[in-house]
C-alpha atoms as a PDB file:
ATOM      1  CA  UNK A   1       1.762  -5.429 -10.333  1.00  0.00           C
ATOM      2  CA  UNK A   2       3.492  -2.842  -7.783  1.00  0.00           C
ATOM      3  CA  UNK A   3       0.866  -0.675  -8.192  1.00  0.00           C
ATOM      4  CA  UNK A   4      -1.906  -2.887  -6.524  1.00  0.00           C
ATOM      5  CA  UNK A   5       1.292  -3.802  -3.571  1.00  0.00           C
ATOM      6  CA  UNK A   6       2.295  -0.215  -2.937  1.00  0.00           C
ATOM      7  CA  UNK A   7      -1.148   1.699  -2.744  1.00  0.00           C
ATOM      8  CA  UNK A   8      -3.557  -0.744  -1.941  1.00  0.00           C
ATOM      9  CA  UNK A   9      -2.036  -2.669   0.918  1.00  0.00           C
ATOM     10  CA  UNK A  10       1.684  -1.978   1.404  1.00  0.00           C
ATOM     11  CA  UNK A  11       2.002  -1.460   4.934  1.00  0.00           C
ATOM     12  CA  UNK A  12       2.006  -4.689   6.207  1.00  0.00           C
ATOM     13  CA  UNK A  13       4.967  -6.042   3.917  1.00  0.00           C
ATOM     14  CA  UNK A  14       6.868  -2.580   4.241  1.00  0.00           C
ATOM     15  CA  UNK A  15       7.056  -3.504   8.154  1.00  0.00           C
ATOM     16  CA  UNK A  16       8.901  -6.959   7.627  1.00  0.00           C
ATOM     17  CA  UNK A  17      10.671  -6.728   4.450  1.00  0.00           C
ATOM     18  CA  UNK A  18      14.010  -5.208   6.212  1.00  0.00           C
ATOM     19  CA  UNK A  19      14.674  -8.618   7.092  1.00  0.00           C
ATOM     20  CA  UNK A  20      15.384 -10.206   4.026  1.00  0.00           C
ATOM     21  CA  UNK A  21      16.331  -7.292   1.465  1.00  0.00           C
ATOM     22  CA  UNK A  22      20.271  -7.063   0.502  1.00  0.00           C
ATOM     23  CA  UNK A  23      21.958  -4.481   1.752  1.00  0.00           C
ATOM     24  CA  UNK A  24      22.683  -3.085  -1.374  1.00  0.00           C
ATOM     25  CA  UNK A  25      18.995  -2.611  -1.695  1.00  0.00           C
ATOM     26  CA  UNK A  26      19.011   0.211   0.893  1.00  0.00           C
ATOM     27  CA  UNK A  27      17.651   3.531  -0.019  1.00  0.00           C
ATOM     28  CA  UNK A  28      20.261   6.223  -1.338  1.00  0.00           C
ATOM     29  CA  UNK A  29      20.251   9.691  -0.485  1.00  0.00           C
ATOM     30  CA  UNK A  30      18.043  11.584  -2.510  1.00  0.00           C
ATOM     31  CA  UNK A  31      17.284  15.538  -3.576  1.00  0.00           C
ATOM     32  CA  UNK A  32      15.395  17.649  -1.502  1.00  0.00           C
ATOM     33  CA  UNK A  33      11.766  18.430  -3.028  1.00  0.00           C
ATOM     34  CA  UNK A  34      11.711  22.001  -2.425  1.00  0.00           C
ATOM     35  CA  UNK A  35       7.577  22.482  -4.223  1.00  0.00           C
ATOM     36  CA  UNK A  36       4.914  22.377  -2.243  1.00  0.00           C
ATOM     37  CA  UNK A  37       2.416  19.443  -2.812  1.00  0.00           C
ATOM     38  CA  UNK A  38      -1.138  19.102  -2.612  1.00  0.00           C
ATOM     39  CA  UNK A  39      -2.397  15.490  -2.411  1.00  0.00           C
ATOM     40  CA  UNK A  40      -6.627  14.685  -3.231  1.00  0.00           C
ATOM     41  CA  UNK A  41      -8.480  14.994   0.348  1.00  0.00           C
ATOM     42  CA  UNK A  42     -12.243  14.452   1.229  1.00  0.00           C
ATOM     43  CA  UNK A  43     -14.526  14.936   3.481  1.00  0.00           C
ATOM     44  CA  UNK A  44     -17.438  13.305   4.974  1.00  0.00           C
ATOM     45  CA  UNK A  45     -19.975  15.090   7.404  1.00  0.00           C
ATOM     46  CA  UNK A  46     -22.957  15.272   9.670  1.00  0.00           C
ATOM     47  CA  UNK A  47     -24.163  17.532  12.035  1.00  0.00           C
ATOM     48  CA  UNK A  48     -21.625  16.015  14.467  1.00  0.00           C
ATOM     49  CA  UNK A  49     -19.055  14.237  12.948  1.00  0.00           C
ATOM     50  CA  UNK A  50     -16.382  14.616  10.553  1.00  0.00           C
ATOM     51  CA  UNK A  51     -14.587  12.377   8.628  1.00  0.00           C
ATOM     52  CA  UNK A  52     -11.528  13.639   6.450  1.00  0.00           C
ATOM     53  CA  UNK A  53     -10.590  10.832   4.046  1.00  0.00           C
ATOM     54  CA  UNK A  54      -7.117  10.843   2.431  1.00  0.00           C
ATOM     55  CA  UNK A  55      -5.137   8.318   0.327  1.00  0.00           C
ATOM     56  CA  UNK A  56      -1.426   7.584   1.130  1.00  0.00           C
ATOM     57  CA  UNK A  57       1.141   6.497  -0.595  1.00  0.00           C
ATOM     58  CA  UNK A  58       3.284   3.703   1.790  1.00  0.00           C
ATOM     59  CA  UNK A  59       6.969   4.717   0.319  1.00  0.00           C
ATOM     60  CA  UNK A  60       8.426   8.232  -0.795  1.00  0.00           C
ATOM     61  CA  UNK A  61      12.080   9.076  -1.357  1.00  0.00           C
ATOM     62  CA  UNK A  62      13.167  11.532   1.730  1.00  0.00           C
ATOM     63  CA  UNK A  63      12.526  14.920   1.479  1.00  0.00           C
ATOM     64  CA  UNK A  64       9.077  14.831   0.210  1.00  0.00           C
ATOM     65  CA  UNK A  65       6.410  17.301   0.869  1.00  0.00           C
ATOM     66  CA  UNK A  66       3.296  16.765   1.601  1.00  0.00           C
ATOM     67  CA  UNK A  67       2.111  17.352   5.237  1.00  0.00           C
ATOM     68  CA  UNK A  68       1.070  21.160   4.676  1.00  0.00           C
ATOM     69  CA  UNK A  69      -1.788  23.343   3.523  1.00  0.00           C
ATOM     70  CA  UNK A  70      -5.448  21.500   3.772  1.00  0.00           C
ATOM     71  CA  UNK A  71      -3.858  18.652   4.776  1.00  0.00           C
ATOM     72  CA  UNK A  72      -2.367  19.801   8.081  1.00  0.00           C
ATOM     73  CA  UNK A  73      -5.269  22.049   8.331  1.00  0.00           C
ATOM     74  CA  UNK A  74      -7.418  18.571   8.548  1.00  0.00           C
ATOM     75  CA  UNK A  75      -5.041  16.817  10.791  1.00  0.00           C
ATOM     76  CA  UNK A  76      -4.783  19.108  13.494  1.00  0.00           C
ATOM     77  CA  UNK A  77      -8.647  19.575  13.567  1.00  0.00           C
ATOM     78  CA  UNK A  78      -9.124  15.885  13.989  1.00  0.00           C
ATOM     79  CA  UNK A  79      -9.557  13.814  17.356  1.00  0.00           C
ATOM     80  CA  UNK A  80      -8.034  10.694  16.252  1.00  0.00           C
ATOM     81  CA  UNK A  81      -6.383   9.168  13.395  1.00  0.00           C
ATOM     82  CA  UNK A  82      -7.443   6.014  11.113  1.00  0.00           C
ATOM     83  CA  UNK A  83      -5.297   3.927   9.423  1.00  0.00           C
ATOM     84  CA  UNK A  84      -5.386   0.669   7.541  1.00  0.00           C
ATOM     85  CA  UNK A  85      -3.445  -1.331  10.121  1.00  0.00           C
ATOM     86  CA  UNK A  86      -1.309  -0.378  13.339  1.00  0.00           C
ATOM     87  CA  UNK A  87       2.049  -1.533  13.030  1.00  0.00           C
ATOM     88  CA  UNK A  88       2.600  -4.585  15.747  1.00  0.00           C
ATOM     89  CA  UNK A  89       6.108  -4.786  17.356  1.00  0.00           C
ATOM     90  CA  UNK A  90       8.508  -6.213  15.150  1.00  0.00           C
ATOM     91  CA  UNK A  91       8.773  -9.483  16.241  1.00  0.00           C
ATOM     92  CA  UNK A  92       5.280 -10.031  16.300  1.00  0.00           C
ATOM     93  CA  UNK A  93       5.445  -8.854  12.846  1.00  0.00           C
ATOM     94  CA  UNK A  94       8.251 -11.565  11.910  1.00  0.00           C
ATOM     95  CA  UNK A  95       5.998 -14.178  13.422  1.00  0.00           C
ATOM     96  CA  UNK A  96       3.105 -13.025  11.754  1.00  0.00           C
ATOM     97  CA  UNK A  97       5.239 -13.310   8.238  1.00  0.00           C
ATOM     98  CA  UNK A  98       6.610 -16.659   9.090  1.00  0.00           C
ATOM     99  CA  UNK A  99       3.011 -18.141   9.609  1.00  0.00           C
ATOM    100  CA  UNK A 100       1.868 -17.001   6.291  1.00  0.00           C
ATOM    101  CA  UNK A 101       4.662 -16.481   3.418  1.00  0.00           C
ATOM    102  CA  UNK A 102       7.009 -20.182   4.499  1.00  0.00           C
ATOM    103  CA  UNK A 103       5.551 -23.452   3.027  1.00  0.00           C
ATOM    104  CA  UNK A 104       8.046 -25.856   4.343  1.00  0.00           C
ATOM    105  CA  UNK A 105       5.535 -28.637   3.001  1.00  0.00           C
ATOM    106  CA  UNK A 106       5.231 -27.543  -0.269  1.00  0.00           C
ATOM    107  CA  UNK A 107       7.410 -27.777  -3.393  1.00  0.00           C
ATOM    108  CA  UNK A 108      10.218 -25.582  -3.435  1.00  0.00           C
ATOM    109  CA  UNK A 109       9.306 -21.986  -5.247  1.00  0.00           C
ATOM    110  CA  UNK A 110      11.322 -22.706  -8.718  1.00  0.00           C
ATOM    111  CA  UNK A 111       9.384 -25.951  -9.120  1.00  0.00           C
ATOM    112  CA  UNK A 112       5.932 -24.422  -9.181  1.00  0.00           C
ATOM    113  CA  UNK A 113       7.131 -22.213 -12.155  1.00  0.00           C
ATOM    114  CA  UNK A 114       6.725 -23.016 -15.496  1.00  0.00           C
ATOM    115  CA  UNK A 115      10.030 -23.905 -17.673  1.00  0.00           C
ATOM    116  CA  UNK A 116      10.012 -20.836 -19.224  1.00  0.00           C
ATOM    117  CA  UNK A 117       9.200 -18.166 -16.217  1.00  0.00           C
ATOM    118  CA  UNK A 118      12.110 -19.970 -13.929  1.00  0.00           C
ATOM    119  CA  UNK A 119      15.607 -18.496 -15.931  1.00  0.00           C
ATOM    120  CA  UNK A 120      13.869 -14.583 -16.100  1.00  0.00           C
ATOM    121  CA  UNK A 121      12.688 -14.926 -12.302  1.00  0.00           C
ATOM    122  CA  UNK A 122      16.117 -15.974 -10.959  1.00  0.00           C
ATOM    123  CA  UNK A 123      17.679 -13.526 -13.119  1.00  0.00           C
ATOM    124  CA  UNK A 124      15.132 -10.812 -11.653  1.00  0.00           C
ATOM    125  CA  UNK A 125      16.265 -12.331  -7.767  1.00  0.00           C
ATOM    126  CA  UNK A 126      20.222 -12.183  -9.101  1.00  0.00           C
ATOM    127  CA  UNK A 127      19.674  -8.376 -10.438  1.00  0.00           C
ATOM    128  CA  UNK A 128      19.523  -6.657  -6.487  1.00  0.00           C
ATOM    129  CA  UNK A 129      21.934  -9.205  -4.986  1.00  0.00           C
ATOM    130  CA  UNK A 130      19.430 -12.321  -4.313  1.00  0.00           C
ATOM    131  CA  UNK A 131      20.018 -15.750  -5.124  1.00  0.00           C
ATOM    132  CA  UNK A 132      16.318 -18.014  -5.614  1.00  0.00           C
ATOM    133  CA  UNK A 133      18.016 -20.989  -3.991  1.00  0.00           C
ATOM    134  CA  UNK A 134      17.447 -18.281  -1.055  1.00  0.00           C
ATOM    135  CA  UNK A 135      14.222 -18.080  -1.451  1.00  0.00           C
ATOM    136  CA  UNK A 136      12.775 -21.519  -2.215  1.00  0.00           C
ATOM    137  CA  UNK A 137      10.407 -21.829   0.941  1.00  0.00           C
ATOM    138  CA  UNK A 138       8.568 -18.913   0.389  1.00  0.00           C
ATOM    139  CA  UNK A 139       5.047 -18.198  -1.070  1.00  0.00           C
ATOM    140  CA  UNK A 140       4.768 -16.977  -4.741  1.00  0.00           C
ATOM    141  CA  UNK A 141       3.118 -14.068  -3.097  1.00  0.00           C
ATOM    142  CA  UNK A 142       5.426 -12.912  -0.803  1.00  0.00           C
ATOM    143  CA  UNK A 143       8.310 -12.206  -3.537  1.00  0.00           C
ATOM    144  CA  UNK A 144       6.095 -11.408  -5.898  1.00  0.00           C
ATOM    145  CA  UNK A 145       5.839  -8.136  -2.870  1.00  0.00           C
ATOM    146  CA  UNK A 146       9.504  -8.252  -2.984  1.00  0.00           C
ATOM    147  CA  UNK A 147      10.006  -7.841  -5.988  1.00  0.00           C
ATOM    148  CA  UNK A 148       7.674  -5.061  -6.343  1.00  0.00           C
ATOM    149  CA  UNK A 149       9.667  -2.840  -3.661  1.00  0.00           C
ATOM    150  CA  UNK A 150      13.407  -3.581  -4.387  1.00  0.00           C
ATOM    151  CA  UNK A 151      12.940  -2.020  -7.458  1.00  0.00           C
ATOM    152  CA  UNK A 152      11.809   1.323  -5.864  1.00  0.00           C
ATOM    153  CA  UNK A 153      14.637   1.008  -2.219  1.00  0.00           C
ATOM    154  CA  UNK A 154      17.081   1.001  -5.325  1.00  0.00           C
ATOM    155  CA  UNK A 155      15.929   4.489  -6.535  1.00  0.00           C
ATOM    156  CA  UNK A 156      15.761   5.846  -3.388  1.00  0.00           C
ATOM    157  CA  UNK A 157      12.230   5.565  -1.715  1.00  0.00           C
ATOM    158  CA  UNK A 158      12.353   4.691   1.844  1.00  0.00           C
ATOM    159  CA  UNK A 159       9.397   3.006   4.040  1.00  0.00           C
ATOM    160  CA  UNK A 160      10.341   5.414   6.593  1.00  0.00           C
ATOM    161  CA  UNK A 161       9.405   8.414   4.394  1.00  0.00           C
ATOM    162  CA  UNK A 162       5.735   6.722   3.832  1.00  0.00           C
ATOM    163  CA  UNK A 163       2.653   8.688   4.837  1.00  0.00           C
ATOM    164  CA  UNK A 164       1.761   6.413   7.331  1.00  0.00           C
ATOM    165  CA  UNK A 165       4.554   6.558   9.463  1.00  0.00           C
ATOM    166  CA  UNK A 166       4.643  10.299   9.023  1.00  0.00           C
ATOM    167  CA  UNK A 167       1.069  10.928   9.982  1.00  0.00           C
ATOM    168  CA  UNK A 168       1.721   8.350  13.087  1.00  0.00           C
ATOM    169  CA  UNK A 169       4.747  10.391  13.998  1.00  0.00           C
ATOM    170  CA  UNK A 170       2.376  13.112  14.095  1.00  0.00           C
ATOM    171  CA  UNK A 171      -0.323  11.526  15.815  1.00  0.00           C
ATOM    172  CA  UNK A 172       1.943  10.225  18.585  1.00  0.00           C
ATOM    173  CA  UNK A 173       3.428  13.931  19.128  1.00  0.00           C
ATOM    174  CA  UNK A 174       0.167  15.131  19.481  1.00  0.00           C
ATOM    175  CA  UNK A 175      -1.448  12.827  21.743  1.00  0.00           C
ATOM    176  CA  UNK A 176      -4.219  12.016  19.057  1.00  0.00           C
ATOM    177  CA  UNK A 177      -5.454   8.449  19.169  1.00  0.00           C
ATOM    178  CA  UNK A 178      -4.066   5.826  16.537  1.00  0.00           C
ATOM    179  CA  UNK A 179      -6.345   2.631  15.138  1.00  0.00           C
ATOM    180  CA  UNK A 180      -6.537   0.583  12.240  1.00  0.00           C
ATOM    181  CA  UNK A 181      -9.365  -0.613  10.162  1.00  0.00           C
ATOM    182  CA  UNK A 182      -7.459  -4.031   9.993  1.00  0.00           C
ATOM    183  CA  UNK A 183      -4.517  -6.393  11.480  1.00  0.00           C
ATOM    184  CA  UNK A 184      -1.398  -7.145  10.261  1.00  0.00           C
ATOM    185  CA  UNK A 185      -2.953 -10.987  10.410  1.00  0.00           C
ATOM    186  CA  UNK A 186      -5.737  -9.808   8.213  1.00  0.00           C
ATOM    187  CA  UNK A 187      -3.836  -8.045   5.634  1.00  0.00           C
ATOM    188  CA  UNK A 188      -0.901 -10.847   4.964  1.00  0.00           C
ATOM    189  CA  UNK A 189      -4.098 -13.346   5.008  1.00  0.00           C
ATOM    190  CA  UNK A 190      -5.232 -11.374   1.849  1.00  0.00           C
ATOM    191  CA  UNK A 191      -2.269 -12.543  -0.408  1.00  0.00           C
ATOM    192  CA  UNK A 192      -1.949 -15.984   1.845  1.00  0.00           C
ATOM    193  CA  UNK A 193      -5.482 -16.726   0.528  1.00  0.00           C
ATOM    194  CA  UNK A 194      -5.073 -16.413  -3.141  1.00  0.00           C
ATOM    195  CA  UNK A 195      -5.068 -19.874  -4.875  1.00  0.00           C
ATOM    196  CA  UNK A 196      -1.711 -20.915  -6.097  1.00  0.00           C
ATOM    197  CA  UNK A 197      -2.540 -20.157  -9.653  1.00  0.00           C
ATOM    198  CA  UNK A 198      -3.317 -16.320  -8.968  1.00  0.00           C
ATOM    199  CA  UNK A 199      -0.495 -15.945  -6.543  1.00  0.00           C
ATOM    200  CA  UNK A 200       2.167 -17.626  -9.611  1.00  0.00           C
ATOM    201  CA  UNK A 201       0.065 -15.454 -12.102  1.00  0.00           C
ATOM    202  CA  UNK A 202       1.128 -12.673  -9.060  1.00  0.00           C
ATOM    203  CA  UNK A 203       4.738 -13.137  -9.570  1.00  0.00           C
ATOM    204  CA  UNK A 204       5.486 -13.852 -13.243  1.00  0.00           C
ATOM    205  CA  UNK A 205       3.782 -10.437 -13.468  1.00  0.00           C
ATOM    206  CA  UNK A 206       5.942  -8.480 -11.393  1.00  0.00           C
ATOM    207  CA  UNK A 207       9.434  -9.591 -12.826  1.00  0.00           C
ATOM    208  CA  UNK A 208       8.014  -8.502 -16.071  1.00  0.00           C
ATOM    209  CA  UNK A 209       6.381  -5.262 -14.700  1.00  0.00           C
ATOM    210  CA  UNK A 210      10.711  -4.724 -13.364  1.00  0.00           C
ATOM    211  CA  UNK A 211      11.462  -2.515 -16.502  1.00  0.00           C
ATOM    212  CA  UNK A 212       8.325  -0.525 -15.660  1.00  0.00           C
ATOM    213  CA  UNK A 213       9.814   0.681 -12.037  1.00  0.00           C
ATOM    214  CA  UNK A 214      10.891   3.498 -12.402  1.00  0.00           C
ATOM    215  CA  UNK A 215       8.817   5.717 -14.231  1.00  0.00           C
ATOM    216  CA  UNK A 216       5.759   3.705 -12.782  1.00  0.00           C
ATOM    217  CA  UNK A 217       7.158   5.022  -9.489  1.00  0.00           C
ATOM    218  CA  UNK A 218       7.790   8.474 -11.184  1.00  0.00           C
ATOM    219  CA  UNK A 219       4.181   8.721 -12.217  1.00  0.00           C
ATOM    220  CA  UNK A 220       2.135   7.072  -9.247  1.00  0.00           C
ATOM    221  CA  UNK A 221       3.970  10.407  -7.244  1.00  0.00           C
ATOM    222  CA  UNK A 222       3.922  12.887  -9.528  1.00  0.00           C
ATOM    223  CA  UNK A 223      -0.208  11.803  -9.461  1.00  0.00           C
ATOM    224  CA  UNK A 224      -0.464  11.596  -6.222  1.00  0.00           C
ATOM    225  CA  UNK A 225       1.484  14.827  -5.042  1.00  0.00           C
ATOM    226  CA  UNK A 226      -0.820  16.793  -7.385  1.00  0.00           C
ATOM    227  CA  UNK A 227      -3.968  15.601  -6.387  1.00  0.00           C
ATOM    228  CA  UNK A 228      -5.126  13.688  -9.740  1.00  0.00           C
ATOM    229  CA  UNK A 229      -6.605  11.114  -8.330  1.00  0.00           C
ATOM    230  CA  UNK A 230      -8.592  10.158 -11.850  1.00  0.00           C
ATOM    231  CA  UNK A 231      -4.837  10.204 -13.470  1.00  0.00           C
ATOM    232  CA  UNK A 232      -4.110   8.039 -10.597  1.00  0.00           C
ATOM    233  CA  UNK A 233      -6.956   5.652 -11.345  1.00  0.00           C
ATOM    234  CA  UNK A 234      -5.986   5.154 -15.153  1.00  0.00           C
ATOM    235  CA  UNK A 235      -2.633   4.232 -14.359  1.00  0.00           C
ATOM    236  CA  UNK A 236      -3.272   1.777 -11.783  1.00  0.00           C
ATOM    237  CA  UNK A 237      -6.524   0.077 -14.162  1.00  0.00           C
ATOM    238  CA  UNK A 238      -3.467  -0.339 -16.976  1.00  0.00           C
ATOM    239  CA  UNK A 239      -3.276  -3.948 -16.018  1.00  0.00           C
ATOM    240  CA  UNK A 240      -5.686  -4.711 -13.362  1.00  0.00           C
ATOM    241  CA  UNK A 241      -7.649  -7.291 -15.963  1.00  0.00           C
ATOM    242  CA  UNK A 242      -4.512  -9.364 -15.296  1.00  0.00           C
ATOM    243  CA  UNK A 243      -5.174 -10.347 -11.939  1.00  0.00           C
ATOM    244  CA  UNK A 244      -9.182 -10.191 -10.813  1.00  0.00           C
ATOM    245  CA  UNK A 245      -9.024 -12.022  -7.871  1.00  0.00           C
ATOM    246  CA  UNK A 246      -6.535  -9.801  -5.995  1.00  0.00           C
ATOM    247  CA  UNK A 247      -8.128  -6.590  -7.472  1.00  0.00           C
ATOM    248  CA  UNK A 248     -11.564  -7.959  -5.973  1.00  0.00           C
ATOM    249  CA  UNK A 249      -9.510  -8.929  -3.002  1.00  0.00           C
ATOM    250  CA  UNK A 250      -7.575  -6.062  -2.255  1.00  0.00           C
ATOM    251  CA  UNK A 251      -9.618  -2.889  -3.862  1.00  0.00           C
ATOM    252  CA  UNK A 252     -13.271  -3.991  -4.078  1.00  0.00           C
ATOM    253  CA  UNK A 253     -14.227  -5.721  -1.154  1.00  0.00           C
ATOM    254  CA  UNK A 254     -12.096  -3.630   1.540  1.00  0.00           C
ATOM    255  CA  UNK A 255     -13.703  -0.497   0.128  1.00  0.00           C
ATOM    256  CA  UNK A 256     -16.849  -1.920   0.324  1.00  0.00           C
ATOM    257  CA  UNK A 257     -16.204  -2.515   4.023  1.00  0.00           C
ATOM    258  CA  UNK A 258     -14.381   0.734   4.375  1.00  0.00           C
ATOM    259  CA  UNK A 259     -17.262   2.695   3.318  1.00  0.00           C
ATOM    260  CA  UNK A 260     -19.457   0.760   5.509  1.00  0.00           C
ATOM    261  CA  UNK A 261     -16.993   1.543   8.494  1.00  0.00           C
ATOM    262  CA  UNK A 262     -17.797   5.216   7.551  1.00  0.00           C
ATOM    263  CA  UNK A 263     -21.456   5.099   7.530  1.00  0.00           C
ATOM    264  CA  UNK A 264     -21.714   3.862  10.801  1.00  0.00           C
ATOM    265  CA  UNK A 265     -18.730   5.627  12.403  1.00  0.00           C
ATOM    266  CA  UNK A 266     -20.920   8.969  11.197  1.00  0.00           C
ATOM    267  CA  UNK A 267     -22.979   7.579  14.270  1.00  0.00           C
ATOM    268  CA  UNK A 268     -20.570   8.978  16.875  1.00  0.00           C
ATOM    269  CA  UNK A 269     -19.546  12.389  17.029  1.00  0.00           C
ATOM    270  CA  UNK A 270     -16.487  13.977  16.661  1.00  0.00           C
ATOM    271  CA  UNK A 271     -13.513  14.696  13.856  1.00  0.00           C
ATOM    272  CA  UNK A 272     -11.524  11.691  12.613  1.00  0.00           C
ATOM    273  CA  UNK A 273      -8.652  12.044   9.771  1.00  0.00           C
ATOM    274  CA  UNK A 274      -8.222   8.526   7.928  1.00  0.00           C
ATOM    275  CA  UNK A 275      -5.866   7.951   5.474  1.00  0.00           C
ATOM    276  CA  UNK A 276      -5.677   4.488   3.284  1.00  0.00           C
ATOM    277  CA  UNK A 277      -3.727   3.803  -0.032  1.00  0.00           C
ATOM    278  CA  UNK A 278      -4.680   6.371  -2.542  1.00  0.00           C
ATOM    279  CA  UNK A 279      -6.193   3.321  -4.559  1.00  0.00           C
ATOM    280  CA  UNK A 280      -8.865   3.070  -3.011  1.00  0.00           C
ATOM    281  CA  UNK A 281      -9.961   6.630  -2.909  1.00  0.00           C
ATOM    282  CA  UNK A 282      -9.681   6.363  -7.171  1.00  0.00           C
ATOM    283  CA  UNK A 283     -11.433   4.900  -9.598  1.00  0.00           C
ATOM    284  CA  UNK A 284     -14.882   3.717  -9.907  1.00  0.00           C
ATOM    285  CA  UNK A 285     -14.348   0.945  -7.263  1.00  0.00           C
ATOM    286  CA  UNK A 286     -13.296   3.782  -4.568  1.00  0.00           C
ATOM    287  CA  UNK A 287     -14.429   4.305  -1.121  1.00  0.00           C
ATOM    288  CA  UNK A 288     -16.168   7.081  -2.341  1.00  0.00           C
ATOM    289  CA  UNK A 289     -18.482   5.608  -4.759  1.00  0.00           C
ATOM    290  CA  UNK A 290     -19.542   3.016  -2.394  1.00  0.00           C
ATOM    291  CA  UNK A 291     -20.830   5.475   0.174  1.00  0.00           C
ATOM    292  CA  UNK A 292     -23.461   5.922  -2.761  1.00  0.00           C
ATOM    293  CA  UNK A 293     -24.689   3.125  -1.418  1.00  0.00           C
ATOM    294  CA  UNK A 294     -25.578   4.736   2.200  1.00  0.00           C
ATOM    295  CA  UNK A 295     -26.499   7.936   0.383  1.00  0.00           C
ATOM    296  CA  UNK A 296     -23.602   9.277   1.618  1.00  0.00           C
ATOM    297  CA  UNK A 297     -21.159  12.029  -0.463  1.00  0.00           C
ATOM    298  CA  UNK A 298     -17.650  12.692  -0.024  1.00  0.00           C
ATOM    299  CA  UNK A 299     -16.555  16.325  -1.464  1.00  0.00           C
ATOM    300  CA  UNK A 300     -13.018  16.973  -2.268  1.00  0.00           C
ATOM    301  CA  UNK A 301     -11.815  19.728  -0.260  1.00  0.00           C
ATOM    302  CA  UNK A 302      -8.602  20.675  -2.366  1.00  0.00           C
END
């Protein structure tokens, strides 16, 4: 289950989950990558207008490189940068996450669990310093999110190393423009939606998906740094089946959307670099294939 909460829409929880992880969960130091990388980028033209499309990935362990060669090349030649979402001050952000993960009318979490799923979820919770009692007025969905990044803070990936915040960083430095394709709001209301069913389904999966972590996390970068985006498809398909509605939710429909955004942004001139989770620029669900639709055609530039 990480896979679909770290590519496809992991910048929203990224922002807010400081504020209840352990503090043993805190990134640790880790080796410098000294090779160059060379992550999948696209473009999409007209006479007047560029669009450079490239997926992100929301967490990296420090010292990872990636902002060189055709990458930086496409930055710097761009007007403005598009994102999924602008980050909102943080305690808008905390506000935000309190309207849509805490059901103080609801049963507590443990009681919406089967028998059988309670005993390996608290002993998930108990395994990076949390206790479920803890934990009992939140939405199946929003430590199902939790669980799917504690694993990877305890190997060493940071939020602050994300693509995201780098490219902002940039952006900012620059003077280039910064806007999202969608709010925090919208993005939390995503999960939020999800009948209870899915979002249980949600979180039963990602304790067992815990063993998986590490060399899922190994993988999705190793993928992603060397610009396989098909080998980056497969491995996020492995167990999509298991959860339709948030793959509709969360892959489908928003790239149906974002490649709509596309078409008609090719209205305006001018060069714009946007970068989403590398999910949805894989697959045969991706951005990409639904600018078919407009007769549209991105080509990969590296």
């Amino acid at each position: 289950m990480m896979r679909k909460i770290l590519f496809p829409l992991g910048a929203a929880f990224l922002l807010v989950s400081a504020a209840v992880l352990p503090a043993a969960a805190a990134p640790k130091p880790a080796p410098h990558q000294s090779a160059a990388a060379h992550p999948a980028l696209w473009k999409v033209a007209d006479a007047d207008t560029t669009i450079y499309l490239f997926g992100t990935v929301h967490i990296l362990k420090p010292g990872t490189r990636w902002f060189e060669g055709p990458v930086r090349t496409a930055f710097a030649a761009s007007d403005e940068l598009v994102l999924e979402m602008v980050e909102p001050a943080a305690a808008q952000a905390n506000q935000l996450v309190m309207s849509k993960a805490v059901d103080l009318d609801g049963p507590a979490l443990t009681a919406k669990l089967s028998p059988a799923d309670v005993e390996p979820y608290r002993a998930a919770l108990r395994s990076f310093g949390l206790e479920a009692a803890n934990l009992e007025p939140l939405e199946p969905w929003f430590v199902s999110t939790l669980l799917s990044l504690l694993p990877l803070q305890k190997l060493g990936y940071d939020a602050e190393q994300g693509v995201e915040k780098g490219l902002s960083r940039e952006a900012k430095a620059s003077g280039k423009p910064i806007s999202g394709l969608e709010t925090m709001e919208e993005q939390l209301g995503f999960f939020d939606s999800l009948p209870e069913p899915a979002q249980i389904k949600l979180l039963t999966q990602s304790v067992q998906d815990l063993p998986k972590a590490e060399k899922f996390a190994q993988d999705m970068t190793r993928y992603w740094l060397s610009g396989q985006p098909d080998e980056l498809a497969k491995l996020m398909n492995q167990s999509m089946d298991a959860t339709p509605e948030l793959t509709k939710v969360l892959l489908a429909d928003r790239n149906r959307r974002w490649a709509d955004w596309i078409a008609k942004r090719l209205d305006k001139p001018g060069t714009v670099f946007m970068a989403v989770g590398a999910a949805h620029l894989a697959g045969t669900d991706s951005v990409q294939a639904q600018l078919r639709r407009h007769k549209l055609k991105a080509a990969r530039l590296n």
